[in-house]
N, C-alpha and C. Protein backbone atom coordinates (compact mmCIF):
# COMPACT_ATOMS: atom_id res chain seq x y z
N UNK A 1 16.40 2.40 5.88
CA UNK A 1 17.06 3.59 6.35
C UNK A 1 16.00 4.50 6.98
N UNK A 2 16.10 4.69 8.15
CA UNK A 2 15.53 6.05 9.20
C UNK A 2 15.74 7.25 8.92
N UNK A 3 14.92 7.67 8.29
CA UNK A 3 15.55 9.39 7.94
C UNK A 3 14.65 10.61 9.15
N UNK A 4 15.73 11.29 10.02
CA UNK A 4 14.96 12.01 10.75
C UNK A 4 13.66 12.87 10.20
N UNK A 5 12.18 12.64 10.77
CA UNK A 5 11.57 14.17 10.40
C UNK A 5 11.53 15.10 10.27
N UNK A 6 12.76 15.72 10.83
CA UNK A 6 13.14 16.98 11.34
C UNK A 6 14.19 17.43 10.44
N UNK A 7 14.85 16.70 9.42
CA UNK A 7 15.81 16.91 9.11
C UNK A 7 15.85 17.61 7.75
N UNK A 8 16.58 18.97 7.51
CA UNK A 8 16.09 19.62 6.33
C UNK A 8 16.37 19.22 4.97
N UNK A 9 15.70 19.46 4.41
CA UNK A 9 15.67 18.48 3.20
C UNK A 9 17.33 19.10 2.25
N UNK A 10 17.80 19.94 2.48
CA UNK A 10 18.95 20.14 1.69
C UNK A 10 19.90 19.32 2.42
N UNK A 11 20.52 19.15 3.54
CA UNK A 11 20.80 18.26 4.18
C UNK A 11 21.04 16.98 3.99
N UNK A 12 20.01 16.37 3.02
CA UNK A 12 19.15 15.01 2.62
C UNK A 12 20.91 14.41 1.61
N UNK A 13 21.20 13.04 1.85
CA UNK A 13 22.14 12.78 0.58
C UNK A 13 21.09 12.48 -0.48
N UNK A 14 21.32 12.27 -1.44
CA UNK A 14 20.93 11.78 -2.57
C UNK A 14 20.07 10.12 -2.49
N UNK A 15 20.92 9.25 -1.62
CA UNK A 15 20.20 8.40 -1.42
C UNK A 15 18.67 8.37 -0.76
N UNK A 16 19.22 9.29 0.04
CA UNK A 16 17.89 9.53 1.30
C UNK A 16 16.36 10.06 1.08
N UNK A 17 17.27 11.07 -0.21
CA UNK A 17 16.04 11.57 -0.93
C UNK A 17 15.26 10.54 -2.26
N UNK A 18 16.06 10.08 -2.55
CA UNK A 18 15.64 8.95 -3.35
C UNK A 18 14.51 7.74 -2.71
N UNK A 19 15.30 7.66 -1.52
CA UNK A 19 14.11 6.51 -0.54
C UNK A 19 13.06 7.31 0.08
N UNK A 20 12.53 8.93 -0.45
CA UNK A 20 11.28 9.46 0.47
C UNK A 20 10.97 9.44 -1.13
N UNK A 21 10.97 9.60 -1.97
CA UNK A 21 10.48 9.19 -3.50
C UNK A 21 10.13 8.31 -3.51
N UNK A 22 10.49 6.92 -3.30
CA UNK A 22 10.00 5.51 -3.07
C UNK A 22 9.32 5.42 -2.32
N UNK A 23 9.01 5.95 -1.08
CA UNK A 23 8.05 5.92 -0.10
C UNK A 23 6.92 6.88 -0.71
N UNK A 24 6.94 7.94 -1.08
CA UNK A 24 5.73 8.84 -1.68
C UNK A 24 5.07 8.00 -2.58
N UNK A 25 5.79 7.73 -4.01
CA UNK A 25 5.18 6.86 -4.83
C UNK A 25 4.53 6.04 -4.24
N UNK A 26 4.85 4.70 -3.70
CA UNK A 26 4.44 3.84 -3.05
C UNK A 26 2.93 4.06 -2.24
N UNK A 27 2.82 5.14 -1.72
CA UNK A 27 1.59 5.31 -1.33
C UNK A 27 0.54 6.01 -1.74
N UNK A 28 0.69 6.27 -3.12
CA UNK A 28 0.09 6.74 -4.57
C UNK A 28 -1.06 6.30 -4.96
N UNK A 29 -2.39 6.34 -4.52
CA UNK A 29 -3.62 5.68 -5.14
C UNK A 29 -3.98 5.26 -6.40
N UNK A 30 -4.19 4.45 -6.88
CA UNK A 30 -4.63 4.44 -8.15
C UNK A 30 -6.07 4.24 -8.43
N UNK A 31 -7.04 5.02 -8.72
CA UNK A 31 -8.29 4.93 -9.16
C UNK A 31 -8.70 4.55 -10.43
N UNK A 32 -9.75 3.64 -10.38
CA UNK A 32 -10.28 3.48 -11.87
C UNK A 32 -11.99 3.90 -11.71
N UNK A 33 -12.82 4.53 -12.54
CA UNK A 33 -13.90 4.74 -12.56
C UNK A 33 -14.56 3.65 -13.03
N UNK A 34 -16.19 3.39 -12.74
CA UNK A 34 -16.93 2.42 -13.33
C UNK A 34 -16.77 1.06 -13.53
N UNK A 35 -17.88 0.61 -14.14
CA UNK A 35 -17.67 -0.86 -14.53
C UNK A 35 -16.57 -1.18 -15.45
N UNK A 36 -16.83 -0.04 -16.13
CA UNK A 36 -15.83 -0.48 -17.42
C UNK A 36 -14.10 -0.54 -16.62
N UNK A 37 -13.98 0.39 -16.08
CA UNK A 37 -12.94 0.66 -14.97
C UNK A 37 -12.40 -0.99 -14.36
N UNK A 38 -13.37 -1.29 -13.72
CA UNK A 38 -13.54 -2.78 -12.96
C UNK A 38 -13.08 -3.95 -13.68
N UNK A 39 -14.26 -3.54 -14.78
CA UNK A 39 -14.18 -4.74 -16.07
C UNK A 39 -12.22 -4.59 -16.51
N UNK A 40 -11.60 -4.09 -16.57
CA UNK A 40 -10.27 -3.33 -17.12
C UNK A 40 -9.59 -4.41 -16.12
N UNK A 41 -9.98 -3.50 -14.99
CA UNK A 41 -9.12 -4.47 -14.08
C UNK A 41 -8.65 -6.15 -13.56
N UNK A 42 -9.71 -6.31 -13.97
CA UNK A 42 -10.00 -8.14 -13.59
C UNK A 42 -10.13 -8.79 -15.00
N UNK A 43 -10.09 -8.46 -16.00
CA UNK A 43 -10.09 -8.84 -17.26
C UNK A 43 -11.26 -9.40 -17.12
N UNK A 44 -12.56 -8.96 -17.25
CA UNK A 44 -13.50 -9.52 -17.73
C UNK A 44 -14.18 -8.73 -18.41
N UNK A 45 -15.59 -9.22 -18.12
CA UNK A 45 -16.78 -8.34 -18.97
C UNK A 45 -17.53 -7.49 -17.90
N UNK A 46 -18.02 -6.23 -18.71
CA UNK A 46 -18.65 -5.61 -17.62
C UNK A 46 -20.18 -6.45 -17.18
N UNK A 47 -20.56 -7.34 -17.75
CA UNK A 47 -21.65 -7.41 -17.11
C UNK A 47 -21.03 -8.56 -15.58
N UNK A 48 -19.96 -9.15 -15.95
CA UNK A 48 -19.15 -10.10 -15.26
C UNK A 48 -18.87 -9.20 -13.69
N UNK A 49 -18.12 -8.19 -14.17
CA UNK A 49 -18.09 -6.82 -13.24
C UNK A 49 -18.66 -6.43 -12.15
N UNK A 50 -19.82 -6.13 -13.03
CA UNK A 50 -21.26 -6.16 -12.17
C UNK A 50 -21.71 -7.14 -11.28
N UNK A 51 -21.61 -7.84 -11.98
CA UNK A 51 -21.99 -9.46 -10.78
C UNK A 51 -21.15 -9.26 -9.28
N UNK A 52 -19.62 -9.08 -9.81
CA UNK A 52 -18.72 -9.06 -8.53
C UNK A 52 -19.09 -8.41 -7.82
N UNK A 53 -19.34 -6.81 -8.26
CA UNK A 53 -19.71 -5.48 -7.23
C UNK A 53 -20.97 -5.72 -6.97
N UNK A 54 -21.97 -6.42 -6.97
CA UNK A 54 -23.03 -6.52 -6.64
C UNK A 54 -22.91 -7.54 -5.28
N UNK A 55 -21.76 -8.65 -5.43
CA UNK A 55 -21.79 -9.75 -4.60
C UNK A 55 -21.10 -9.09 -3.22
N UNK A 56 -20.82 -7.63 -3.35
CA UNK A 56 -20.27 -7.60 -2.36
C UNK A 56 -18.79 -7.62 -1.63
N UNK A 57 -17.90 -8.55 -2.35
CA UNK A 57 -16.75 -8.97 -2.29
C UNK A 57 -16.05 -7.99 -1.80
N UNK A 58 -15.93 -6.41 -3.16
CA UNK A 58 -14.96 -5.51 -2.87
C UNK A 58 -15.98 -4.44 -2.60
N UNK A 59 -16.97 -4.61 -1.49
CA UNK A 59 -17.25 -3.53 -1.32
C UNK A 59 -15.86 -2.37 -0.68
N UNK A 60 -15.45 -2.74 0.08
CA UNK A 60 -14.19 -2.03 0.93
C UNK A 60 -13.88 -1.38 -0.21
N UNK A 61 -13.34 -1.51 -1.66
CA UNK A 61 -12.55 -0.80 -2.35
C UNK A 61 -13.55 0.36 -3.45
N UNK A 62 -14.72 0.25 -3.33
CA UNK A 62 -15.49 0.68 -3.76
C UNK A 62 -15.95 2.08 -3.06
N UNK A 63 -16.30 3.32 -3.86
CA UNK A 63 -17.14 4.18 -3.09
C UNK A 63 -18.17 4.83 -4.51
N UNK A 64 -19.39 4.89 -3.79
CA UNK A 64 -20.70 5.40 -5.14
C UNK A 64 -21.31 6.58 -4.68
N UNK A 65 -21.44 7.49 -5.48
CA UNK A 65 -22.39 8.09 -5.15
C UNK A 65 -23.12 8.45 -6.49
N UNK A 66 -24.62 8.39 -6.38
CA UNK A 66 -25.17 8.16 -7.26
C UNK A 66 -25.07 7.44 -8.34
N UNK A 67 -24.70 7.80 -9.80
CA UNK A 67 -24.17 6.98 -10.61
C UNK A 67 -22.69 6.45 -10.39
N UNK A 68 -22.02 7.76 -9.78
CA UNK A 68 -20.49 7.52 -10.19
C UNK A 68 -20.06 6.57 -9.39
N UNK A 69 -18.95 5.75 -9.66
CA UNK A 69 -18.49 4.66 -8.85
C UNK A 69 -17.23 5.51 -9.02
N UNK A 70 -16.25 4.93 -7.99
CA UNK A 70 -14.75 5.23 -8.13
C UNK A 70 -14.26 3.62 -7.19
N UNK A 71 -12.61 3.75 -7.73
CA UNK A 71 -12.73 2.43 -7.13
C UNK A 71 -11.15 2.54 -7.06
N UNK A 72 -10.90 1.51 -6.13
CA UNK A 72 -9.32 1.52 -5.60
C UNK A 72 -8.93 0.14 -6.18
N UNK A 73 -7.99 0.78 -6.69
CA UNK A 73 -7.36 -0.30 -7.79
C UNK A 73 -6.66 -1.40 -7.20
N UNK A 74 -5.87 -1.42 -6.40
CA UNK A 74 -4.91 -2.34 -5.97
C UNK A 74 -5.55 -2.54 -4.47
N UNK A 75 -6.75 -1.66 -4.20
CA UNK A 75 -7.97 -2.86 -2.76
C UNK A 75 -8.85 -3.53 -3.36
N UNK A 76 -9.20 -3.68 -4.59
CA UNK A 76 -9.84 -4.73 -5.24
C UNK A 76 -9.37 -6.27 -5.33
N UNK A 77 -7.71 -5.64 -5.98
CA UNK A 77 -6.84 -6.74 -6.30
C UNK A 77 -6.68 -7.56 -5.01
N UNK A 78 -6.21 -6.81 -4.04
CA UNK A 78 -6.37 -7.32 -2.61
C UNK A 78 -7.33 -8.13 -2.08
N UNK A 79 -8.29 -7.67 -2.38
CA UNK A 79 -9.84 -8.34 -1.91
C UNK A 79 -10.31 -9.77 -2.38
N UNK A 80 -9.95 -9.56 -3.66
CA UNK A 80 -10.29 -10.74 -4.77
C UNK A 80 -9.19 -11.66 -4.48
N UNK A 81 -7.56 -11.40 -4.07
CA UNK A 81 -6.67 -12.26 -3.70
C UNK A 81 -7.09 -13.15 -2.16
N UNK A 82 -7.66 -12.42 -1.57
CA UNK A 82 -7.75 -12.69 0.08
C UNK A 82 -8.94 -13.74 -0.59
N UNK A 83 -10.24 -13.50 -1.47
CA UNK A 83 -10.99 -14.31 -1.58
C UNK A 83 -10.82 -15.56 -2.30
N UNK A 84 -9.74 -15.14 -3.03
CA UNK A 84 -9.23 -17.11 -3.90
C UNK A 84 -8.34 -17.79 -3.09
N UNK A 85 -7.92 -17.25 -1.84
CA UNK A 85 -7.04 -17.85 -0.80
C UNK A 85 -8.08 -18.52 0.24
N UNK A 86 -9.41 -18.23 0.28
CA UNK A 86 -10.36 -18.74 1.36
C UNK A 86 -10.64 -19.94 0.57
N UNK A 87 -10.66 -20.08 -0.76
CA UNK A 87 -11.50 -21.15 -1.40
C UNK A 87 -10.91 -22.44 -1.10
């Protein structure tokens, strides 16, 4: 369903507003901090973790500064999927 931009949100049926809820959510980041963060995600160990973010793989989902890591949860998952599909 096409919902105009322009169109005022009282206006909106119930459905319509329901599908810009689904669309908001949907583009909802999810961050995890650190190794331990990482380790969480992929079910392993953090030193396992480490290995990955070191190899490079997800750099894309990764950003550091200094100590802190932050990391994109579902561009990891992405990354690591795209890489067991090359094998």
């Amino acid at each position: 369903m096409k919902i105009n931009p322009n169109t005022q949100l009282l206006h909106l049926t119930v459905a319509e507003y329901m599908e810009l809820l689904k669309m908001i959510k949907s583009e909802e980041k999810v961050y995890v901090y650190g190794l331990k963060g990482l380790a969480n995600i992929l079910g392993c160990s953090r030193a396992t973790a480490s290995k990955i973010k070191s190899s490079g793989i997800i750099d894309e989902a990764i950003a550091q500064v200094g100590n802190v890591i932050v990391i994109d949860k579902f561009k990891v998952l992405e990354l690591i999927a795209v890489k067991e599909n090359e094998k």
